[in-house]
PDB file of N, CA and C in Angstrom:
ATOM      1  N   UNK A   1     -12.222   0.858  -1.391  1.00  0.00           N
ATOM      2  CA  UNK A   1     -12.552   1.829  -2.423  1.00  0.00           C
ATOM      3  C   UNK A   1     -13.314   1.137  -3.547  1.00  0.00           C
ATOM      4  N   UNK A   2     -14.735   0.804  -3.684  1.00  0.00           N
ATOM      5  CA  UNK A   2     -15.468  -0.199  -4.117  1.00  0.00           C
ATOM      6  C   UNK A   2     -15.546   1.176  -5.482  1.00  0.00           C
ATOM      7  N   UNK A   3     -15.265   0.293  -6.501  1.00  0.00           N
ATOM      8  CA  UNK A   3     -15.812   0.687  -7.667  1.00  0.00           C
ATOM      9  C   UNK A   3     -14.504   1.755  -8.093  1.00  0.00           C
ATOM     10  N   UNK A   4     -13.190   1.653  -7.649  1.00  0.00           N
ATOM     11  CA  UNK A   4     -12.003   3.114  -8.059  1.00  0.00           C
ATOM     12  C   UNK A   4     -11.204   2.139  -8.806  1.00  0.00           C
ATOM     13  N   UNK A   5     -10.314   2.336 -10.281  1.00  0.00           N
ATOM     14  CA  UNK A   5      -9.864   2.162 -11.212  1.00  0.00           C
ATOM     15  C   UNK A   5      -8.036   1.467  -9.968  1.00  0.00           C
ATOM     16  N   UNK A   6      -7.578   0.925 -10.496  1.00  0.00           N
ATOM     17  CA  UNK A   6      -6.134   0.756  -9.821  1.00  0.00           C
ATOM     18  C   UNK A   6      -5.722   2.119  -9.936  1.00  0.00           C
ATOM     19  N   UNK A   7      -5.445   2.924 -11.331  1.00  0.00           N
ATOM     20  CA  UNK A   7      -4.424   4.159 -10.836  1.00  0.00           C
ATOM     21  C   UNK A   7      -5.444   4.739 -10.161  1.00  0.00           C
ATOM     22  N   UNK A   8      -6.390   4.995  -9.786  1.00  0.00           N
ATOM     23  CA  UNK A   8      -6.979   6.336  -8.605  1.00  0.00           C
ATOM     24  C   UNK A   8      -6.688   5.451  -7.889  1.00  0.00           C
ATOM     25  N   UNK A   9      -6.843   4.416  -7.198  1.00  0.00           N
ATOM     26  CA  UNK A   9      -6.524   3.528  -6.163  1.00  0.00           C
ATOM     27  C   UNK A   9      -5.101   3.476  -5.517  1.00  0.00           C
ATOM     28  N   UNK A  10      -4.052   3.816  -6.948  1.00  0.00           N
ATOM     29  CA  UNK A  10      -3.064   3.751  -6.247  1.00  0.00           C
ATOM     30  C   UNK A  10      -2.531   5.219  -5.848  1.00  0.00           C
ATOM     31  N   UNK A  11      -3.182   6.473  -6.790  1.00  0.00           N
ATOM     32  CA  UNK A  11      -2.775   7.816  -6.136  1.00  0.00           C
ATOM     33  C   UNK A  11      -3.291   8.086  -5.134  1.00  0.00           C
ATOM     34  N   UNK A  12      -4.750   7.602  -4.065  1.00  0.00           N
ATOM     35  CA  UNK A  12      -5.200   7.428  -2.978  1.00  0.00           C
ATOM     36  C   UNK A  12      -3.964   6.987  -2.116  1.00  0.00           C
ATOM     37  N   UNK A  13      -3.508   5.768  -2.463  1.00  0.00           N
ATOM     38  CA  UNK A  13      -2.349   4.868  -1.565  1.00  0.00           C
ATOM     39  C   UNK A  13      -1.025   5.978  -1.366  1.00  0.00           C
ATOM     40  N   UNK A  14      -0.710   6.454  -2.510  1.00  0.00           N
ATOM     41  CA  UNK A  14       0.507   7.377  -2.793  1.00  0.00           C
ATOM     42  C   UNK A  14       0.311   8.571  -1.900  1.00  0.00           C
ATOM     43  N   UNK A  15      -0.776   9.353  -1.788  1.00  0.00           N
ATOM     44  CA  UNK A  15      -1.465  10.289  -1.009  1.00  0.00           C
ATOM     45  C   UNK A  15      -1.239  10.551   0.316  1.00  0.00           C
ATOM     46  N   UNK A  16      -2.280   9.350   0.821  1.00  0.00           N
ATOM     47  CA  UNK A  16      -1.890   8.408   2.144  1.00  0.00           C
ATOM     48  C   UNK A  16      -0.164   8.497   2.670  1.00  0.00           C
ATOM     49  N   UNK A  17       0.543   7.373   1.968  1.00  0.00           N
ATOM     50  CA  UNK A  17       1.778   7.618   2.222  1.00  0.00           C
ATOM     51  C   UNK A  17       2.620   8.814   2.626  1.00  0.00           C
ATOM     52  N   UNK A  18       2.212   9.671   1.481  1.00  0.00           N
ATOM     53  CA  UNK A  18       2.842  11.095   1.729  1.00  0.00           C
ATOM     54  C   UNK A  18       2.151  12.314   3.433  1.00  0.00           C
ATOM     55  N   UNK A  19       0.977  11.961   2.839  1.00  0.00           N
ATOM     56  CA  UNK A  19       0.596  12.488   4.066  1.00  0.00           C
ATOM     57  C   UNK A  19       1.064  12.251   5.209  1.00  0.00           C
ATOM     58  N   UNK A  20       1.380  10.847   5.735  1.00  0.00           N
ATOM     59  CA  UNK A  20       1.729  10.430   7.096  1.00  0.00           C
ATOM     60  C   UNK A  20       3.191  11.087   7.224  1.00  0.00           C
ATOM     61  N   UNK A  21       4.022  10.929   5.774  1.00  0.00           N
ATOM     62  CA  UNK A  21       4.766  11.014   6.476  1.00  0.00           C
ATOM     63  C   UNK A  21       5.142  12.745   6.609  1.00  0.00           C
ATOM     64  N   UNK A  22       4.611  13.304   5.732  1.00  0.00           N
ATOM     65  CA  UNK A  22       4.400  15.190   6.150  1.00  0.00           C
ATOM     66  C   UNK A  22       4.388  15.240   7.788  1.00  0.00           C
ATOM     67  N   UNK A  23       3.404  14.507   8.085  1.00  0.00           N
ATOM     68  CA  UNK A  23       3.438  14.959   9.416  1.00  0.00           C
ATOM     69  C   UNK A  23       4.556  14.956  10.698  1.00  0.00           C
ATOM     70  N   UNK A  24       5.622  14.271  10.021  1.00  0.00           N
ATOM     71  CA  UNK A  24       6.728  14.155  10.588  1.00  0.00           C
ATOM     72  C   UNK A  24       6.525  14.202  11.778  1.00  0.00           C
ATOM     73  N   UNK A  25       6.258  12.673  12.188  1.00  0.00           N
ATOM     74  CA  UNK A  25       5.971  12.260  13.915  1.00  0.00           C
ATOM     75  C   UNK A  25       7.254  11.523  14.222  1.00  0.00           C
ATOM     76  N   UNK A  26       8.136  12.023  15.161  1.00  0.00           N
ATOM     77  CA  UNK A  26       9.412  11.328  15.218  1.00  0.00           C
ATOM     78  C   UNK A  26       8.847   9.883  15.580  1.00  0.00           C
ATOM     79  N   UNK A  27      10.245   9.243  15.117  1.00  0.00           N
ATOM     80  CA  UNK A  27      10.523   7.853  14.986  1.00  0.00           C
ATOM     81  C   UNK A  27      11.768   7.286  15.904  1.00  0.00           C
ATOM     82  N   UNK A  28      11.913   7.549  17.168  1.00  0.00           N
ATOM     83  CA  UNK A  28      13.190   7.677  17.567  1.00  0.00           C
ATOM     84  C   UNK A  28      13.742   6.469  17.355  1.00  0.00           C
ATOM     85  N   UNK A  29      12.827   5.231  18.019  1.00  0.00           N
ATOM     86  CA  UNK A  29      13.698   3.928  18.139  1.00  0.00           C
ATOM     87  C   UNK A  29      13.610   3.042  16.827  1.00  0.00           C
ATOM     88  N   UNK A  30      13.331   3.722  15.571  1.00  0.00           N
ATOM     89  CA  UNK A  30      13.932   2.882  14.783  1.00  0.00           C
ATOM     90  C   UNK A  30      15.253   3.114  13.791  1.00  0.00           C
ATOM     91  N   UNK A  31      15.474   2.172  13.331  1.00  0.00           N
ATOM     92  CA  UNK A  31      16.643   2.442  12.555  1.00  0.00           C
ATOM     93  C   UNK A  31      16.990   2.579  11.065  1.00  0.00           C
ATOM     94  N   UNK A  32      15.211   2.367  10.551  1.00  0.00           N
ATOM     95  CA  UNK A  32      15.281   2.498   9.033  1.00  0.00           C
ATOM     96  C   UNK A  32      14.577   3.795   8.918  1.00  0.00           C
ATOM     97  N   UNK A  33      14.152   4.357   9.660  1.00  0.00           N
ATOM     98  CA  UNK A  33      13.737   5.866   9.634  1.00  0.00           C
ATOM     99  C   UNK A  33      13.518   7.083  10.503  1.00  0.00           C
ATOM    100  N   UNK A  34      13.440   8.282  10.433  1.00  0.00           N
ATOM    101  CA  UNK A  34      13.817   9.573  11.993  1.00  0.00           C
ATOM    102  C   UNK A  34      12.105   9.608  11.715  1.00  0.00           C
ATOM    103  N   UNK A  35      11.198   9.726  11.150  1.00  0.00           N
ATOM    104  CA  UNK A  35       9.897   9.398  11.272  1.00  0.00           C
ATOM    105  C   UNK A  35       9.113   8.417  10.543  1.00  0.00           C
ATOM    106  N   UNK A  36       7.665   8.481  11.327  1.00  0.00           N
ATOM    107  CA  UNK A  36       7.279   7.518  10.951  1.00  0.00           C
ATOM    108  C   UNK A  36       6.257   7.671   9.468  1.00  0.00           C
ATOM    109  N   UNK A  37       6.444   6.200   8.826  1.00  0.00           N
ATOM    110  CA  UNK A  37       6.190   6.555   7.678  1.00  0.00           C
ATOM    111  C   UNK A  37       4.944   4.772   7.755  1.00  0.00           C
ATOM    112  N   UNK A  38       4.302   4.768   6.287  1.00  0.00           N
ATOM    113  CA  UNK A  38       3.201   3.504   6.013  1.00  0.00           C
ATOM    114  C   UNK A  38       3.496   3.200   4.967  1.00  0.00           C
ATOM    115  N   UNK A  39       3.749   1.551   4.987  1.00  0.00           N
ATOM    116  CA  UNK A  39       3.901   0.815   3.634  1.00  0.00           C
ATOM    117  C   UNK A  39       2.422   0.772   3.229  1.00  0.00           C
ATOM    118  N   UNK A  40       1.889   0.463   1.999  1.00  0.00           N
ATOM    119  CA  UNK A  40       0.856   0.091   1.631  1.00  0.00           C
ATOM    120  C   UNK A  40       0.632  -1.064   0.934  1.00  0.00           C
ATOM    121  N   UNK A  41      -0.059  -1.913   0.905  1.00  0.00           N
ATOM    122  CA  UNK A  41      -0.365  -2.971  -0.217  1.00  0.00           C
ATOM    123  C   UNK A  41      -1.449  -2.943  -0.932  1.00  0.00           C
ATOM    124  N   UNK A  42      -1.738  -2.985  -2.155  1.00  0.00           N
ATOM    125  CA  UNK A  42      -2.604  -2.734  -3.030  1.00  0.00           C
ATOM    126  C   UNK A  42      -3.398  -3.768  -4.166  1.00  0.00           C
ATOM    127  N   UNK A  43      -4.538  -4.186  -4.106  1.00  0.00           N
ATOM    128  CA  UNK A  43      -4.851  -4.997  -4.565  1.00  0.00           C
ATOM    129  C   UNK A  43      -5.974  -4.560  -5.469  1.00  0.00           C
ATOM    130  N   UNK A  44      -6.551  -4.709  -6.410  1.00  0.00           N
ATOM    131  CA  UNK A  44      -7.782  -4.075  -7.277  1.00  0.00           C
ATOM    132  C   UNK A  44      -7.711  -5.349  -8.089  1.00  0.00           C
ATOM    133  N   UNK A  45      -9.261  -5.396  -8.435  1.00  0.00           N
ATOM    134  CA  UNK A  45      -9.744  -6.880  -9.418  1.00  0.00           C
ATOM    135  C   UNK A  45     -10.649  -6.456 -10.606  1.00  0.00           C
ATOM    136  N   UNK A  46     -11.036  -6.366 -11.799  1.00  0.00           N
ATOM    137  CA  UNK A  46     -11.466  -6.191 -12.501  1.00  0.00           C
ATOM    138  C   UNK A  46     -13.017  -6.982 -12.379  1.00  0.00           C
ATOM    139  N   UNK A  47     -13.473  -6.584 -13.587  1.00  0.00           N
ATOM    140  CA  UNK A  47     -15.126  -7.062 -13.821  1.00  0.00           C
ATOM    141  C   UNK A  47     -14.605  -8.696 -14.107  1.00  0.00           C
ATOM    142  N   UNK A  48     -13.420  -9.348 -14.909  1.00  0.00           N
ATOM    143  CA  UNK A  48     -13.406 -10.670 -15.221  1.00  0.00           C
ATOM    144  C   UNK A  48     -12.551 -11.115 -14.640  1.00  0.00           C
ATOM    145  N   UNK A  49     -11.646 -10.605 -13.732  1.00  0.00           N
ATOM    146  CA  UNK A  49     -10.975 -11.218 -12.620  1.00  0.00           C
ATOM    147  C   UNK A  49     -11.309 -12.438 -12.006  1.00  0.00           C
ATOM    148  N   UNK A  50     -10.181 -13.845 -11.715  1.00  0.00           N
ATOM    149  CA  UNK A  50     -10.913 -15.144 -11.310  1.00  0.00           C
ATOM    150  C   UNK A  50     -10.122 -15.114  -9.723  1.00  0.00           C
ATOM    151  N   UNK A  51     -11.130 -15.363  -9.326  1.00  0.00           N
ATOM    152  CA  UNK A  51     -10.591 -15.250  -7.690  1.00  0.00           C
ATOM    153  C   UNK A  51     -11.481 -14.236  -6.851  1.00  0.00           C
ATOM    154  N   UNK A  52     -11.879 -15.149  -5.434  1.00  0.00           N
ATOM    155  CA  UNK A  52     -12.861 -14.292  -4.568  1.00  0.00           C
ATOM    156  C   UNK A  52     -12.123 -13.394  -4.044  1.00  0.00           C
ATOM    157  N   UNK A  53     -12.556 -12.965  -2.597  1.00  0.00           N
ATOM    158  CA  UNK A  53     -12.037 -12.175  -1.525  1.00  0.00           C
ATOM    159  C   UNK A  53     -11.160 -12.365  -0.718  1.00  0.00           C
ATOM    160  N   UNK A  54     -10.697 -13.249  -0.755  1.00  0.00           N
ATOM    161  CA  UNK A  54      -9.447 -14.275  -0.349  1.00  0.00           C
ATOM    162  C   UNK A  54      -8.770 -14.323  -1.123  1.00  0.00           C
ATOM    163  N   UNK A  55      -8.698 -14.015  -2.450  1.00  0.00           N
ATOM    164  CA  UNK A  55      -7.723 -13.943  -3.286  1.00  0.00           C
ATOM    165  C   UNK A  55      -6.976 -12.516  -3.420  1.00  0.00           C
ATOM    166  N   UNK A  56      -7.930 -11.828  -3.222  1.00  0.00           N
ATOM    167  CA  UNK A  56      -7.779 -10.392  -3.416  1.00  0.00           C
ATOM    168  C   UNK A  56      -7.202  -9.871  -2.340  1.00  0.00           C
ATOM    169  N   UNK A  57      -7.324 -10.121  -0.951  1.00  0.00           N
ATOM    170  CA  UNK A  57      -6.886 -10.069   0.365  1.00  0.00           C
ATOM    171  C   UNK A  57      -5.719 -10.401   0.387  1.00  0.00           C
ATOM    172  N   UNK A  58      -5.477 -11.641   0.234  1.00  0.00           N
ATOM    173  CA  UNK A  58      -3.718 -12.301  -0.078  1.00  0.00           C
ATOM    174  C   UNK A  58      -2.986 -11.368  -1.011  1.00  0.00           C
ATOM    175  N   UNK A  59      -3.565 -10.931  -2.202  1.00  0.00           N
ATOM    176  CA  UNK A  59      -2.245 -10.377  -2.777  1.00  0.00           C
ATOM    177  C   UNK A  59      -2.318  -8.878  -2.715  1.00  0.00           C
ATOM    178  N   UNK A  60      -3.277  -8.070  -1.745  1.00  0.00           N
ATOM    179  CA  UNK A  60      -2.621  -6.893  -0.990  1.00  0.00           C
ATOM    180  C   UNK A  60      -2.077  -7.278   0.238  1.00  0.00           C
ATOM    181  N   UNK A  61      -1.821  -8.499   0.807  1.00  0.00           N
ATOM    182  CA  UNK A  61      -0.858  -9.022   1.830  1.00  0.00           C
ATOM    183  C   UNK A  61       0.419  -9.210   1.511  1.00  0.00           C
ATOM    184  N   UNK A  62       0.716  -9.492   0.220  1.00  0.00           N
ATOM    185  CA  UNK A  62       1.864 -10.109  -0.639  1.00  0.00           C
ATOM    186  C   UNK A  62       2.269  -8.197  -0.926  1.00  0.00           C
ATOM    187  N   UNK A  63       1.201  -7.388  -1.546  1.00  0.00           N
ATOM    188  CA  UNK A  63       1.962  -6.020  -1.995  1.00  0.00           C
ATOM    189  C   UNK A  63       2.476  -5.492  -0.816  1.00  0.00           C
ATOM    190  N   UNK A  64       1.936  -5.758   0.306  1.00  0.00           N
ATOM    191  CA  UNK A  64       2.339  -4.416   1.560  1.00  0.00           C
ATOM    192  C   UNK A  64       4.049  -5.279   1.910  1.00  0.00           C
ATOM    193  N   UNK A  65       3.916  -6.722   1.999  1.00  0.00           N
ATOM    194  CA  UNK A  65       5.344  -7.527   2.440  1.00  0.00           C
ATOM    195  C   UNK A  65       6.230  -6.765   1.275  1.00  0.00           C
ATOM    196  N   UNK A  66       6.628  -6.869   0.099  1.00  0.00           N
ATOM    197  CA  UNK A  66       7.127  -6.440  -0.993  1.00  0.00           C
ATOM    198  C   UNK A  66       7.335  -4.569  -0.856  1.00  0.00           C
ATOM    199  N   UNK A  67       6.145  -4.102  -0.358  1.00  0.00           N
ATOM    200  CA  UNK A  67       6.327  -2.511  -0.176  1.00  0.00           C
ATOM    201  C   UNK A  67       7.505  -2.444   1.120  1.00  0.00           C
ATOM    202  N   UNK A  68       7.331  -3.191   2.249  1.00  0.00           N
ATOM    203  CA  UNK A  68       8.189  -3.584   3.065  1.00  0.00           C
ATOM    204  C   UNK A  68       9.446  -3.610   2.657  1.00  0.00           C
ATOM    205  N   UNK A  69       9.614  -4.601   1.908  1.00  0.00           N
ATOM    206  CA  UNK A  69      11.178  -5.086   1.485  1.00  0.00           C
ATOM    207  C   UNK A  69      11.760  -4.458   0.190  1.00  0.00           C
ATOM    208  N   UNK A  70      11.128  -3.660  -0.015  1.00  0.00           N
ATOM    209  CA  UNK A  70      11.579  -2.288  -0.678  1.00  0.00           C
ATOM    210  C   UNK A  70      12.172  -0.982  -0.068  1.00  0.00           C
ATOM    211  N   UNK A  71      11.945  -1.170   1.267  1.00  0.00           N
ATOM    212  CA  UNK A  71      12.157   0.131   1.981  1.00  0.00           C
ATOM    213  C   UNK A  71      11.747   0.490   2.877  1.00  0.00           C
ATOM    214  N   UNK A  72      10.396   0.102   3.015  1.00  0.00           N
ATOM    215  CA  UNK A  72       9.317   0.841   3.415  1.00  0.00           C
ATOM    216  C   UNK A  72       9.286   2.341   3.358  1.00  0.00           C
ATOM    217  N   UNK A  73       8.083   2.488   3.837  1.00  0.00           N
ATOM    218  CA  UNK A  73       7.053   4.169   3.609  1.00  0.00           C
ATOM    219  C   UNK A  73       7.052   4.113   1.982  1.00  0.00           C
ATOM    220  N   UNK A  74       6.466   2.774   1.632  1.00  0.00           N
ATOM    221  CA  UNK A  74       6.362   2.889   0.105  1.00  0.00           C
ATOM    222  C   UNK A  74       4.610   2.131  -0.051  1.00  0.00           C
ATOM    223  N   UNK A  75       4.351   2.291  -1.492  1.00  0.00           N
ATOM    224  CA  UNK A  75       3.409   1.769  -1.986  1.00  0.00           C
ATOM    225  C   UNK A  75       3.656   1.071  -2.967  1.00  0.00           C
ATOM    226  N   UNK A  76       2.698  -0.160  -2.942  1.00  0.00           N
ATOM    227  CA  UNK A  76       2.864  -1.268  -4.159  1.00  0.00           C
ATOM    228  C   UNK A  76       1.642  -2.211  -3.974  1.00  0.00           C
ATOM    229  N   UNK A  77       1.310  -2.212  -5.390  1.00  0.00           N
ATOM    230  CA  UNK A  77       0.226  -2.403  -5.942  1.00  0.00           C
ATOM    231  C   UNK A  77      -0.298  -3.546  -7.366  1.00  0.00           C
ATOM    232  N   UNK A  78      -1.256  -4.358  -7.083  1.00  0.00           N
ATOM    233  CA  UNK A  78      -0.909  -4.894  -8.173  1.00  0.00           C
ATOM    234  C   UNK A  78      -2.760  -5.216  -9.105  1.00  0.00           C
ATOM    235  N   UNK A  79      -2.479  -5.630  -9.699  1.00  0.00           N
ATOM    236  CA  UNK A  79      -4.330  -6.172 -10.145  1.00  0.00           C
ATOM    237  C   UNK A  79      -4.226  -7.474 -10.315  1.00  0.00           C
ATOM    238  N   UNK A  80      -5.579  -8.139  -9.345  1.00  0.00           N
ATOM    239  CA  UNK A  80      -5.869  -9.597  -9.569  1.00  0.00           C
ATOM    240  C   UNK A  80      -6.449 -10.284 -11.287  1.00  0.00           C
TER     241      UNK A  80
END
């Protein structure tokens, strides 16, 4: 989402989330949920942000693990 603010970025993510899981696609064989649902990880960098694309990559790798170990079918988000 080249050029979207973190909060539109993250009500996109929030959106997303909800949507999948509206659709209520059973989940039989797991055990943390009866459908299936999407963690998200969220990363956004500003105009003076220090750190390339690899930086920015890693810590929506770090938000989706953390959206994970929250629950999952969550979103979490942060700015570089």
């Amino acid at each position: 989402l080249p050029d979207t603010a973190f909060d539109d970025a993250l009500g996109v993510a929030k959106c997303l989330e909800e949507q999948v899981r509206g659709l209520q696609i059973k989940h039989e064989n797991s055990s943390i949920a009866a459908v299936t649902t999407v963690s998200v990880g969220l990363a956004t960098r500003t105009v003076d942000s220090i750190g390339g694309a690899d930086a920015l990559v890693g810590l929506a790798d770090a938000q989706l693990y953390r959206a994970k170990q929250a629950g999952r079918g969550r979103v979490c988000g942060q700015v570089l």
